[in-house]
Protein backbone atom coordinates (compact mmCIF):
# COMPACT_ATOMS: atom_id res chain seq x y z
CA UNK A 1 29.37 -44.02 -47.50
CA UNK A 2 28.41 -41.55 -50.47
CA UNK A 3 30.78 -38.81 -50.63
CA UNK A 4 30.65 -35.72 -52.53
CA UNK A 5 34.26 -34.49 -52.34
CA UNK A 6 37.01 -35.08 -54.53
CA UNK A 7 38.47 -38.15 -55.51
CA UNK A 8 41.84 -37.23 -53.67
CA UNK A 9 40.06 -36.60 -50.85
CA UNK A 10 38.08 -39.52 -50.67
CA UNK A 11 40.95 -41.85 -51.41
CA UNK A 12 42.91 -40.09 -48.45
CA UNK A 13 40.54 -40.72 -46.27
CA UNK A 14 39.25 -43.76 -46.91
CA UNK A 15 42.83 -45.38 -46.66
CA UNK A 16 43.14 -43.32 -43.06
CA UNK A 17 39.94 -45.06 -42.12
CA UNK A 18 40.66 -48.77 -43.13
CA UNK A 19 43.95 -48.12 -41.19
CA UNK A 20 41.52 -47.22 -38.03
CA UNK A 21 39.05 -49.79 -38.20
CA UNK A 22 40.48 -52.93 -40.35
CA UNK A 23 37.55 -54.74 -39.01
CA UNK A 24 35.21 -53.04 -40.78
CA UNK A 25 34.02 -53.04 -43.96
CA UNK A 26 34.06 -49.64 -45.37
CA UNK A 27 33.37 -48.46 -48.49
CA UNK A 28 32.85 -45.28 -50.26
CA UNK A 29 31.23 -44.27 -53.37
CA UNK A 30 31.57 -40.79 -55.17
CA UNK A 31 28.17 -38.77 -55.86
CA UNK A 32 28.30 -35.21 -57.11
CA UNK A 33 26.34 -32.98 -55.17
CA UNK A 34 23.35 -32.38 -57.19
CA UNK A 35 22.47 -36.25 -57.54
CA UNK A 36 23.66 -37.35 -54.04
CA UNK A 37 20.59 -35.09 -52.76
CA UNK A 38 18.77 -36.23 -55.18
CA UNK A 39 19.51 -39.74 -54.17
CA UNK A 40 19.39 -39.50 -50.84
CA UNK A 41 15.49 -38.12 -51.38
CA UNK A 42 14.48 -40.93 -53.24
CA UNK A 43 16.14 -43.67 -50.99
CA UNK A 44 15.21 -42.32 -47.97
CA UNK A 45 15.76 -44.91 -44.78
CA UNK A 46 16.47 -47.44 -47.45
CA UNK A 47 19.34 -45.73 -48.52
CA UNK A 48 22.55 -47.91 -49.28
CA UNK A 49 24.60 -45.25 -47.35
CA UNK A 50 25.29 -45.46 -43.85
CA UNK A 51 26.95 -42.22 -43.74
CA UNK A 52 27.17 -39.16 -46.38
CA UNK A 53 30.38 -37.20 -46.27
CA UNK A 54 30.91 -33.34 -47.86
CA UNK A 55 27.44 -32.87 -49.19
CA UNK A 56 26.84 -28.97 -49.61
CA UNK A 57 25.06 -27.26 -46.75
CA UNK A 58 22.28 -25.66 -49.07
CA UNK A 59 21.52 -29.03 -50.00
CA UNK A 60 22.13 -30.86 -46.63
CA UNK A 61 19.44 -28.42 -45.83
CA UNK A 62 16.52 -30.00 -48.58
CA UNK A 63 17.40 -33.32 -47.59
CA UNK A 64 17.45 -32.92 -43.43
CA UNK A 65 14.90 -34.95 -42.60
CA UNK A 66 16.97 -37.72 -44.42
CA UNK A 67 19.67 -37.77 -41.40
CA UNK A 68 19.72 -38.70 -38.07
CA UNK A 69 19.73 -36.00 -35.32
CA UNK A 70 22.99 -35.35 -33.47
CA UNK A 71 23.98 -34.41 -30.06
CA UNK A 72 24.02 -30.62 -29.62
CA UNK A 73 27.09 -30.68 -27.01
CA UNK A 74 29.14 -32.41 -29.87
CA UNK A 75 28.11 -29.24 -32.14
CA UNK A 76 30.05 -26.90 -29.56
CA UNK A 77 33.57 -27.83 -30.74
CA UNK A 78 33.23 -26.59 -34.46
CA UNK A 79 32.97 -22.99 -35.33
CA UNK A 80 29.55 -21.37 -34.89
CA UNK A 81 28.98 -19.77 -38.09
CA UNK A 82 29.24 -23.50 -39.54
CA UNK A 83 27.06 -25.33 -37.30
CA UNK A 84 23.32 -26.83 -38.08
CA UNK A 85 20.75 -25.29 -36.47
CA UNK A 86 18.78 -28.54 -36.32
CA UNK A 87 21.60 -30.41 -35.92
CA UNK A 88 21.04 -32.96 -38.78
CA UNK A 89 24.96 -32.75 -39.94
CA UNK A 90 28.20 -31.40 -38.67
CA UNK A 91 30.49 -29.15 -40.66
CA UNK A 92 33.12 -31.24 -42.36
CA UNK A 93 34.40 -28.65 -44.26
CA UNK A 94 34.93 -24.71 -45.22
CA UNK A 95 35.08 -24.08 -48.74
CA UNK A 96 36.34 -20.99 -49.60
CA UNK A 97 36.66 -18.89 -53.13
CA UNK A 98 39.00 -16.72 -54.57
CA UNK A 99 39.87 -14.62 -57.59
CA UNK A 100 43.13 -16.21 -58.86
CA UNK A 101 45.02 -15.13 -61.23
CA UNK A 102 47.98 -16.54 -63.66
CA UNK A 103 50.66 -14.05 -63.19
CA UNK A 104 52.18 -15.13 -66.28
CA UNK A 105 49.69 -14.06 -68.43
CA UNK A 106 49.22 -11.36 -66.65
CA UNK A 107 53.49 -10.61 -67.29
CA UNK A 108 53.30 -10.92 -70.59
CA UNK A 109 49.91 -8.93 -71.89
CA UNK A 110 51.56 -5.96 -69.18
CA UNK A 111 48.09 -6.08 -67.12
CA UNK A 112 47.91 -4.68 -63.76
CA UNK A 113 46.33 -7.04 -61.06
CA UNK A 114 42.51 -6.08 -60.40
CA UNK A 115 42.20 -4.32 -56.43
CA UNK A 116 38.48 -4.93 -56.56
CA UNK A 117 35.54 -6.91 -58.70
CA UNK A 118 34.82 -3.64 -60.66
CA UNK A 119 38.15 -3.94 -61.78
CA UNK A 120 37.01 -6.77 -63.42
CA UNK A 121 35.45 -5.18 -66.37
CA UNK A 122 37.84 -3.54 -67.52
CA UNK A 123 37.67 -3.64 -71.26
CA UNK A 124 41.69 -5.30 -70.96
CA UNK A 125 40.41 -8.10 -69.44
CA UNK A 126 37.84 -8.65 -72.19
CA UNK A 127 38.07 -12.59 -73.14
CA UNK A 128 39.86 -12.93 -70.43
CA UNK A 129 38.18 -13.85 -67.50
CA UNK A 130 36.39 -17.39 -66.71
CA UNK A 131 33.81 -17.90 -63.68
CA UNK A 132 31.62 -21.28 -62.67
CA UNK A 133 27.93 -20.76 -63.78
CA UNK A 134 25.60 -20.69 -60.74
CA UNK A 135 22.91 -22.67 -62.13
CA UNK A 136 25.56 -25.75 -62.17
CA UNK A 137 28.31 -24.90 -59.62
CA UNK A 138 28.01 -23.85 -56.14
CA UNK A 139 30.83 -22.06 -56.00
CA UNK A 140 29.44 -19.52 -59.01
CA UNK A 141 26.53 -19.54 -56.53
CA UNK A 142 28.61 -18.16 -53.72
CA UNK A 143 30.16 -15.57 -55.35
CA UNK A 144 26.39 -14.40 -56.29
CA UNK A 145 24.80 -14.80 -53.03
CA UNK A 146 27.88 -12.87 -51.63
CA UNK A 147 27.43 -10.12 -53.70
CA UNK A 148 24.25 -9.92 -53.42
CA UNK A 149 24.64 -9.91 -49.53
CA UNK A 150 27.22 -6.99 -49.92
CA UNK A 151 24.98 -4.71 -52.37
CA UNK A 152 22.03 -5.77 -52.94
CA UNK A 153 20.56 -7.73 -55.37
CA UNK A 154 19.86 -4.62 -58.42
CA UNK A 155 23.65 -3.46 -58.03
CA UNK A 156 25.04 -7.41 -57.79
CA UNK A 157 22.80 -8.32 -60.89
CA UNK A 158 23.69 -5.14 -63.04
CA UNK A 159 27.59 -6.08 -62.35
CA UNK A 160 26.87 -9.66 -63.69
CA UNK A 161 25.97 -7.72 -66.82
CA UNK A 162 29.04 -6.11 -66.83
CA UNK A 163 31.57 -8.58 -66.13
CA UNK A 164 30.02 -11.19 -68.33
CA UNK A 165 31.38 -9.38 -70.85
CA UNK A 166 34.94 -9.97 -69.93
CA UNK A 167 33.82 -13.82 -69.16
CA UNK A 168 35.06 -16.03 -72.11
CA UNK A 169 33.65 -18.63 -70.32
CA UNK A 170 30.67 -19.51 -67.62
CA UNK A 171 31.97 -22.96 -66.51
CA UNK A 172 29.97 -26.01 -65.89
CA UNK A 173 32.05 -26.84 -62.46
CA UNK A 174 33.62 -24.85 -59.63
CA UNK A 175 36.95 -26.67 -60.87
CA UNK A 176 37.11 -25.20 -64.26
CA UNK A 177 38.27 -21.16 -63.64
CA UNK A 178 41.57 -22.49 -62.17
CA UNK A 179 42.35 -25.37 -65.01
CA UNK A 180 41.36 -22.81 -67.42
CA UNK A 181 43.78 -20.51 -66.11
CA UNK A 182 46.47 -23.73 -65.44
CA UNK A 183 45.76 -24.47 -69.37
CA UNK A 184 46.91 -20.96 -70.33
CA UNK A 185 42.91 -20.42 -71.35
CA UNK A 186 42.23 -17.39 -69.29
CA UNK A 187 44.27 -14.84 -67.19
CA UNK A 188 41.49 -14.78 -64.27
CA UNK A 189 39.42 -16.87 -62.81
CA UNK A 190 36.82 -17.09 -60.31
CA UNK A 191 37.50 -20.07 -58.42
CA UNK A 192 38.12 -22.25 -55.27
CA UNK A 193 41.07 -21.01 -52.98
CA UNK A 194 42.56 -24.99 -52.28
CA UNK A 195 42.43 -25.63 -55.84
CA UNK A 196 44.34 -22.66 -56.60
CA UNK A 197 47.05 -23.19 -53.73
CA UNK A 198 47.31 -26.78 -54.82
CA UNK A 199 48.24 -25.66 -58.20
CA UNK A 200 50.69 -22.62 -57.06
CA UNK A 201 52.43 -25.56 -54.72
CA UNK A 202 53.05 -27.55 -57.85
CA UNK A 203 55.05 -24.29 -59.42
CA UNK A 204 51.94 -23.14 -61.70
CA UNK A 205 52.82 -19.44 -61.70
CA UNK A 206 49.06 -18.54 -60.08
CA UNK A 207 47.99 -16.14 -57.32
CA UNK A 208 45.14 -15.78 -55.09
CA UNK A 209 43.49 -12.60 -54.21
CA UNK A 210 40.55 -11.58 -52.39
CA UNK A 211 38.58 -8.25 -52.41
CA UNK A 212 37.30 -5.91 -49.76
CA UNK A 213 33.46 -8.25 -49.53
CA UNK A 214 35.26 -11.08 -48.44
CA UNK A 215 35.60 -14.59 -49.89
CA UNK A 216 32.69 -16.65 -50.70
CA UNK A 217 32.32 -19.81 -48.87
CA UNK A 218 30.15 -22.55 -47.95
CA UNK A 219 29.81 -25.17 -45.35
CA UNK A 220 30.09 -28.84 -46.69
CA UNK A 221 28.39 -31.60 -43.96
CA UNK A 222 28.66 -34.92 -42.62
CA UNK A 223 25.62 -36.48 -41.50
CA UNK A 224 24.36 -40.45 -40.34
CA UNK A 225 21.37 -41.77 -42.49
CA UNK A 226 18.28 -42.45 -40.98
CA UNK A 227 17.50 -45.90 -39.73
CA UNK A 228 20.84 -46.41 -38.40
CA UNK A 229 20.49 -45.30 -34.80
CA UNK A 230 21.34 -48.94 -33.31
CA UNK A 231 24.66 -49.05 -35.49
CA UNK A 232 27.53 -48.93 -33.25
CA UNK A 233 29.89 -49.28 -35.98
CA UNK A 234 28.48 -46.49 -38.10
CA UNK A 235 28.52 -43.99 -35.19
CA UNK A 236 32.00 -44.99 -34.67
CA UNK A 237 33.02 -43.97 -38.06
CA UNK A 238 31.18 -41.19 -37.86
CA UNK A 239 32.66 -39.49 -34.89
CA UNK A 240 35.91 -40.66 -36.22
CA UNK A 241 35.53 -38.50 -39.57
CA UNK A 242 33.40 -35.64 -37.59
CA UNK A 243 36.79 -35.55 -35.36
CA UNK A 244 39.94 -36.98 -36.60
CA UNK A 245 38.80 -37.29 -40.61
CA UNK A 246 38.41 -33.56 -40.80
CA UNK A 247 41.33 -32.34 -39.31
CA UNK A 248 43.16 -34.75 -42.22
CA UNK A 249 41.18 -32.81 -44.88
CA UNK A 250 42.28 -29.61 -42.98
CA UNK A 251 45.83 -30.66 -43.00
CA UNK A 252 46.05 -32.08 -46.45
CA UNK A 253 43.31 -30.44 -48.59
CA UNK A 254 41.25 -27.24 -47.43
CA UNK A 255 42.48 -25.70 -44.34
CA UNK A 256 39.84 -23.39 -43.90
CA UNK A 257 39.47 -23.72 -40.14
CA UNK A 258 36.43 -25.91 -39.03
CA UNK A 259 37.15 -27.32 -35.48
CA UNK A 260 37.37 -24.45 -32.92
CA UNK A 261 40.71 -25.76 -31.37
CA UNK A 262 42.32 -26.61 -34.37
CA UNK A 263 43.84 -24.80 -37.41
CA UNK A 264 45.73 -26.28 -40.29
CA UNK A 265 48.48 -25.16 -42.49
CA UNK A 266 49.14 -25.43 -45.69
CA UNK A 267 52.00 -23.76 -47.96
CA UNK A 268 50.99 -20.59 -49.90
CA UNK A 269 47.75 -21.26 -48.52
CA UNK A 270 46.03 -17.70 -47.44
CA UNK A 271 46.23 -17.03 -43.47
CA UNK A 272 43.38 -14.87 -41.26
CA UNK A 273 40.87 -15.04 -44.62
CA UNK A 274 38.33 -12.49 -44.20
CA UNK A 275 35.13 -14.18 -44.79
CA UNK A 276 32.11 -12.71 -46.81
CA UNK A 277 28.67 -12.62 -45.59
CA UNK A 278 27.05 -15.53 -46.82
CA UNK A 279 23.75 -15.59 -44.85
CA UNK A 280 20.62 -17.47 -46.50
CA UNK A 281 23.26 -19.35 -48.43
CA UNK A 282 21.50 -22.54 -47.51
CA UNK A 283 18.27 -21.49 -48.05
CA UNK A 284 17.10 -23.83 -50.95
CA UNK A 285 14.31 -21.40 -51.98
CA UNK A 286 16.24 -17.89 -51.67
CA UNK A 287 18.40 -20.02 -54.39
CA UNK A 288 16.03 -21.07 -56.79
CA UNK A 289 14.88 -17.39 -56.83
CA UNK A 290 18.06 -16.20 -57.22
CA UNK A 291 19.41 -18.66 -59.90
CA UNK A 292 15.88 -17.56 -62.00
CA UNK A 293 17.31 -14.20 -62.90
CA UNK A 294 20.82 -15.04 -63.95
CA UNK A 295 21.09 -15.31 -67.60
CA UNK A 296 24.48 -16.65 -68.72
């Protein structure tokens, strides 16, 4: 298997499947996003992967062809604003962002907590702030595209202008807002809401907030390579993790509800999220257009 998620993840459930199938030989290697597409591309049916696990659905969408097709009745149990058109993956997981905060910092500069992104630029958060760059993190993607969905591309471009300079840092990874803000670096960052809970669980003085356009999310897949349609082993896996796997994620990880008849809970994790509009966020060329005007 390649996988794409985090190494906590992975180990979790890899342990939960060699409990489920100790007849099998299962093993799982960590790709990050970018090069597991990438991969996957060049390998094609030859591919050493039998299975790819929490690949990003903008890129699941490049590399389609690369994956088996699966049944569309299957489809119906996961929710439908996740779901694959072409049915080439099923969702896996929700990702959602937030803007988090370290109320700390916040306590002891006396700042007031921002109500909406154009609170954002306030001159008192000047240094302050810390957001993934879009070119190199899919979640500073999101929080683009969402915009962008919400006012248009002129207004979501000019604010860009505006916040960046708050933004003492674009970071390379969708990770590095919240340890910047862990670290004591930055008061607010733009980041992912189950990295932020996980840190506010383990008494890091953070909060989560979310504005009236919603949070920024996308869809992360789990697809069968092609070739492997005469596996019986690999579809067993496979509709293991497309069943049982996910609801472990859900229940350990990101509970951002994926499978229509069940929801998750974690502590000081966000309930009823209001999602943003995130349409076109897989399309791989509405990105690349996109990601040519941004400047930072």
């Amino acid at each position: 298997m390649y996988s794409c998620a985090e190494g906590v993840r992975n180990e979790s459930l890899l342990a939960a499947m060699h409990d489920r199938f100790p007849a099998y030989d299962i093993r799982l290697r960590y790709i990050p996003t970018g090069n597991c597409a990438a991969k996957l591309k060049m390998e094609g049916a030859q591919s050493e992967a039998d299975i790819v696990l929490g690949l990003e659905g903008g890129y699941l969408k490049q590399v389609s062809d690369q994956f088996e097709e699966l049944p569309a009745s299957d489809a119906s149990r996961y929710c439908a604003d996740l779901v694959d058109a072409d049915n080439r993956f099923f969702p896996f997981s929700r990702e959602s962002a937030c803007i988090a905060i370290n109320e700390a910092a916040f306590s002891e500069r006396g700042l007031t907590a921002p109500r909406c992104y154009e609170d954002l630029t306030d001159p008192a958060f000047r240094g302050l702030v810390t957001m993934p760059n879009p070119k190199s993190s899919g979640t500073g993607y999101n929080f683009v595209k969402s915009l962008v969905n919400a006012w248009g591309e002129d207004e979501a471009f000019a604010y860009f202008d505006r916040l960046a300079e708050n933004v003492y840092q674009f970071t390379s990874s969708g990770s590095g807002p919240v340890n910047a803000l862990v670290q004591g670096e930055a008061a607010i960052g733009l980041g992912m809401t189950f990295q932020t809970v996980s840190e506010i669980n383990q008494g890091v003085p953070l909060r989560v907030l979310f504005f009236e356009e919603g949070a920024p999310w996308a869809v992360y897949g789990l697809g069968i390579v092609q070739g492997r349609e005469d596996n019986a082993a690999v579809y067993e896996v496979f509709e293991w993790l497309a069943t049982e796997g996910v609801k472990i994620d859900n229940e350990t990880y990101v509970p951002d509800q994926v499978l229509i008849d069940f929801k998750a809970e974690i502590p000081n994790y966000p309930t009823d999220i209001v999602y943003a509009d995130m349409t076109g966020i897989t399309d791989p060329d509405e990105k690349q257009r996109l990601l040519a005007k941004w400047k930072y």
